[in-house]
C-alpha atoms as a PDB file:
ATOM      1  CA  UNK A   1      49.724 245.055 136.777  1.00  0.00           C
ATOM      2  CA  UNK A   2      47.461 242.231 135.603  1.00  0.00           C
ATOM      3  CA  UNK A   3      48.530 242.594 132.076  1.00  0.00           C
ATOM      4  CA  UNK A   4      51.985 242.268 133.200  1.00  0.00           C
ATOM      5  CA  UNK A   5      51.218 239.291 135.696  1.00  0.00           C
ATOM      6  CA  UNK A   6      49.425 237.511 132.754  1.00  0.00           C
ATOM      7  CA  UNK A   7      52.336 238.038 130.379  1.00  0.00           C
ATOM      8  CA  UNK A   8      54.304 236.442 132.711  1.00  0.00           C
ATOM      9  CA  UNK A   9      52.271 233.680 133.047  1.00  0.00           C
ATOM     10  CA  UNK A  10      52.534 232.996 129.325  1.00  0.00           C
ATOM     11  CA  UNK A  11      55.952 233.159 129.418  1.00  0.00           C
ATOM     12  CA  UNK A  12      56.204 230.581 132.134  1.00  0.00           C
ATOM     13  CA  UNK A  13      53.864 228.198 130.909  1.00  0.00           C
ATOM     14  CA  UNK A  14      54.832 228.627 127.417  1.00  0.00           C
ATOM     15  CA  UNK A  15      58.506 227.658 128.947  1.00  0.00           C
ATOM     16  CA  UNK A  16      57.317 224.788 131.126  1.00  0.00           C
ATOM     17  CA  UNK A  17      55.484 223.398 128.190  1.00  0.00           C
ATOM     18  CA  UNK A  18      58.440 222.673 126.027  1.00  0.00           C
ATOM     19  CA  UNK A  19      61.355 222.167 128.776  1.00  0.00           C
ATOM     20  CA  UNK A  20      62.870 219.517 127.772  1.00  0.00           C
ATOM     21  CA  UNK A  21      63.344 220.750 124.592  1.00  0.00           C
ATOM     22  CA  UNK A  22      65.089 223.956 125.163  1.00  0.00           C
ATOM     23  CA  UNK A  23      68.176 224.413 124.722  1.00  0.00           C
ATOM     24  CA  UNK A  24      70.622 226.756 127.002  1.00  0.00           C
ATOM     25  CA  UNK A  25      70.008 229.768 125.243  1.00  0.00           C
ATOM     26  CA  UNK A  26      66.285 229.153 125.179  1.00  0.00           C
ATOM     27  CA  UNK A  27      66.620 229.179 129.213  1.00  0.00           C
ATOM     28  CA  UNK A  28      68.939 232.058 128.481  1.00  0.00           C
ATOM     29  CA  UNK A  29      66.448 234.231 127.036  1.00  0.00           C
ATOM     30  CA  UNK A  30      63.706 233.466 129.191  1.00  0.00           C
ATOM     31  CA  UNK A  31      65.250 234.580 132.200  1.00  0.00           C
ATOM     32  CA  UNK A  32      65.659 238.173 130.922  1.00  0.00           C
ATOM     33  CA  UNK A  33      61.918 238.536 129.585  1.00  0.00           C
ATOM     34  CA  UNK A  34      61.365 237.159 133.266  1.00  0.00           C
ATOM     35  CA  UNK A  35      63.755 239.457 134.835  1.00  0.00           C
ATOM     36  CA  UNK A  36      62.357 242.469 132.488  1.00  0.00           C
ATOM     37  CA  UNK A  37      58.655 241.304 133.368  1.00  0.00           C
ATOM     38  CA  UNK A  38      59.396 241.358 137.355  1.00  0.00           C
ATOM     39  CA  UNK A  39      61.642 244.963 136.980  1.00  0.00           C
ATOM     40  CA  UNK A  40      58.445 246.133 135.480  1.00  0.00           C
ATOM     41  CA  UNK A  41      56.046 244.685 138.384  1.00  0.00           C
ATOM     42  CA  UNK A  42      58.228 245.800 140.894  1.00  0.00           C
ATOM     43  CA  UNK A  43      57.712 249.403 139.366  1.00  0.00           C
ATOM     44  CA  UNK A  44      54.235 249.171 138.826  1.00  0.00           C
ATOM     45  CA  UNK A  45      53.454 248.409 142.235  1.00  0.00           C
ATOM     46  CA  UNK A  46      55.527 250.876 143.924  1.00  0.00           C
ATOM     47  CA  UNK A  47      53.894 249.977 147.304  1.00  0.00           C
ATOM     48  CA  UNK A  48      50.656 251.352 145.970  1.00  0.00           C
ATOM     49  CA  UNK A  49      49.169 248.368 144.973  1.00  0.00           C
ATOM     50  CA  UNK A  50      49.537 245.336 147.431  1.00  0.00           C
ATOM     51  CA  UNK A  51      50.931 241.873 145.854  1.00  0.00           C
ATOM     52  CA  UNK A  52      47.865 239.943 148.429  1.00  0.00           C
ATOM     53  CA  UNK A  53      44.922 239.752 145.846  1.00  0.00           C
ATOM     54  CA  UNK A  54      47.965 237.968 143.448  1.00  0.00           C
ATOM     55  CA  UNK A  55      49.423 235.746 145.578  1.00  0.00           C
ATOM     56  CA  UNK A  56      47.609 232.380 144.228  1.00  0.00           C
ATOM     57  CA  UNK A  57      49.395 233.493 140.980  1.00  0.00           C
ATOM     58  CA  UNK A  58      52.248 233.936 142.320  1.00  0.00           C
ATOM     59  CA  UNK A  59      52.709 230.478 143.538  1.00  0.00           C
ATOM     60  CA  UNK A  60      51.324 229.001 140.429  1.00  0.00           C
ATOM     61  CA  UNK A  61      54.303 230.799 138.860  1.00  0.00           C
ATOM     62  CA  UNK A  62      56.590 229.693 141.057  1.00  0.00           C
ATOM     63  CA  UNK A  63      55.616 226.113 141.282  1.00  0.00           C
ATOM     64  CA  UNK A  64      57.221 225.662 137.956  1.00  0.00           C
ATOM     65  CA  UNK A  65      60.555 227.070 139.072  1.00  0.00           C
ATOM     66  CA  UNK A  66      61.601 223.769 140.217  1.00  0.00           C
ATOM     67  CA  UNK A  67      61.433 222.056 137.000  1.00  0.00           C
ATOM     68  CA  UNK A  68      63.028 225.570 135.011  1.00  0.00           C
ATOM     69  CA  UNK A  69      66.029 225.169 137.914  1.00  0.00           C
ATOM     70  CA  UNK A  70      66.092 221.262 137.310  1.00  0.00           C
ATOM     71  CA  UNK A  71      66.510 221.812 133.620  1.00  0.00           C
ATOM     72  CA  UNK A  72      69.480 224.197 133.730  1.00  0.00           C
ATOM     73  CA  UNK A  73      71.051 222.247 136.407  1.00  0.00           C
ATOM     74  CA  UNK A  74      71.274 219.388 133.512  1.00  0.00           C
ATOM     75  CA  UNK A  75      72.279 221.990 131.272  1.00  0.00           C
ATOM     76  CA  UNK A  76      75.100 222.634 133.471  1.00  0.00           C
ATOM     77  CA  UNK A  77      75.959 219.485 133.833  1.00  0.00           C
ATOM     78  CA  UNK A  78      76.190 218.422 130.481  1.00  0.00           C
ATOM     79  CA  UNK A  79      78.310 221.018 129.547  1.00  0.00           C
ATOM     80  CA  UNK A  80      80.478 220.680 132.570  1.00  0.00           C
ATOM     81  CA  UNK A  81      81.205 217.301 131.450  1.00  0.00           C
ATOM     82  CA  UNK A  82      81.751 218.041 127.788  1.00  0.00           C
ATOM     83  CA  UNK A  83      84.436 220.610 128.687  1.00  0.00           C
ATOM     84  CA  UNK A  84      85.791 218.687 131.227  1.00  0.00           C
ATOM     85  CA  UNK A  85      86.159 215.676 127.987  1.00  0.00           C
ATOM     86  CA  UNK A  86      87.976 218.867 126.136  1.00  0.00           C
ATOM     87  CA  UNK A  87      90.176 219.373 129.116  1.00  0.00           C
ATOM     88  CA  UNK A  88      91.132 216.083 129.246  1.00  0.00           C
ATOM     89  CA  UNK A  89      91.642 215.553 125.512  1.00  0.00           C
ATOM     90  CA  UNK A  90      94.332 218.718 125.867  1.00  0.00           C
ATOM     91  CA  UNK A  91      95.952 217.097 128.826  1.00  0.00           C
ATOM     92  CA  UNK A  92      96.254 213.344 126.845  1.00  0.00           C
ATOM     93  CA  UNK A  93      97.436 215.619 123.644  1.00  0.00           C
ATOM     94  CA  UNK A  94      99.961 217.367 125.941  1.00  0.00           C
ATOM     95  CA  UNK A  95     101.671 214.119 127.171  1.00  0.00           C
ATOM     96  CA  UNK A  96     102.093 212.630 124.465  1.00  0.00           C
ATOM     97  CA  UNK A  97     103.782 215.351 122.940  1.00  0.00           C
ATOM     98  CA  UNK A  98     105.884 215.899 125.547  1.00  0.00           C
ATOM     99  CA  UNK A  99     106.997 212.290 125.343  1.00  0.00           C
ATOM    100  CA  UNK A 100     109.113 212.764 121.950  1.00  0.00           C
ATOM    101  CA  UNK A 101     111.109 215.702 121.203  1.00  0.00           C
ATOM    102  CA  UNK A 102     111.298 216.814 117.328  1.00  0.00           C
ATOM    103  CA  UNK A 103     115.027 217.873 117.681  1.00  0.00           C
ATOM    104  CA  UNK A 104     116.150 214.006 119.128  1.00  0.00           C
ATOM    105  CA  UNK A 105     117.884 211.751 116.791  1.00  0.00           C
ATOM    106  CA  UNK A 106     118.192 208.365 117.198  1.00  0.00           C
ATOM    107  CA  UNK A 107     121.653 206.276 116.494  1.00  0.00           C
ATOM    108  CA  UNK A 108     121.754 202.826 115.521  1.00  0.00           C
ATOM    109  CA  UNK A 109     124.635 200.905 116.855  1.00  0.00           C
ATOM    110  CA  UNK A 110     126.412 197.862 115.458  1.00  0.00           C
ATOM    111  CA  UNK A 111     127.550 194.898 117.459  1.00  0.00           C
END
């Protein structure tokens, strides 16, 4: 159980380290080593081993989640926005389109 406590701890520091350089998939891969790591602690403890004498590691760990939940929230955002700029790309493409048909002719009258 330590062994896989301190791997996790690597992983999270080694993540909080370099945040704001990571990219989605970065953040995309970290939460399954995470999510592997804590399937494995889970299983490893199997109530046999109480999660008390870890607890101040614990919290270390999760005093960095903020900043890992801040950083995909930015993510999210950005890439919210730049589909959103797609979207409305399509829609400006779409009307003006729409405004001129290709099978309209135009007639020029004489006075």
């Amino acid at each position: 159980m330590d062994e896989l406590l301190k791997d996790l701890e690597e992983l999270t520091l080694e993540i909080a380290e370099k945040l704001q350089e990571l990219e989605f998939e970065d953040l995309l891969e970290f939460v399954d080593q995470r999510e592997e790591l804590l399937t494995q602690l889970r299983e490893a403890d199997n109530g046999q081993q109480p999660l008390a004498g870890y607890q101040d590691r614990i919290r270390r760990l999760l005093s960095h989640d903020d900043a890992i939940l801040a950083r995909m929230l930015e993510l999210k955002n950005e890439a919210s926005a730049g589909l959103a700029k797609i979207e409305q790309g399509k829609r400006q493409k779409n009307r003006y389109e729409s405004a001129y048909a290709a099978d309209s002719y135009f007639f020029d009258q004489r006075k």
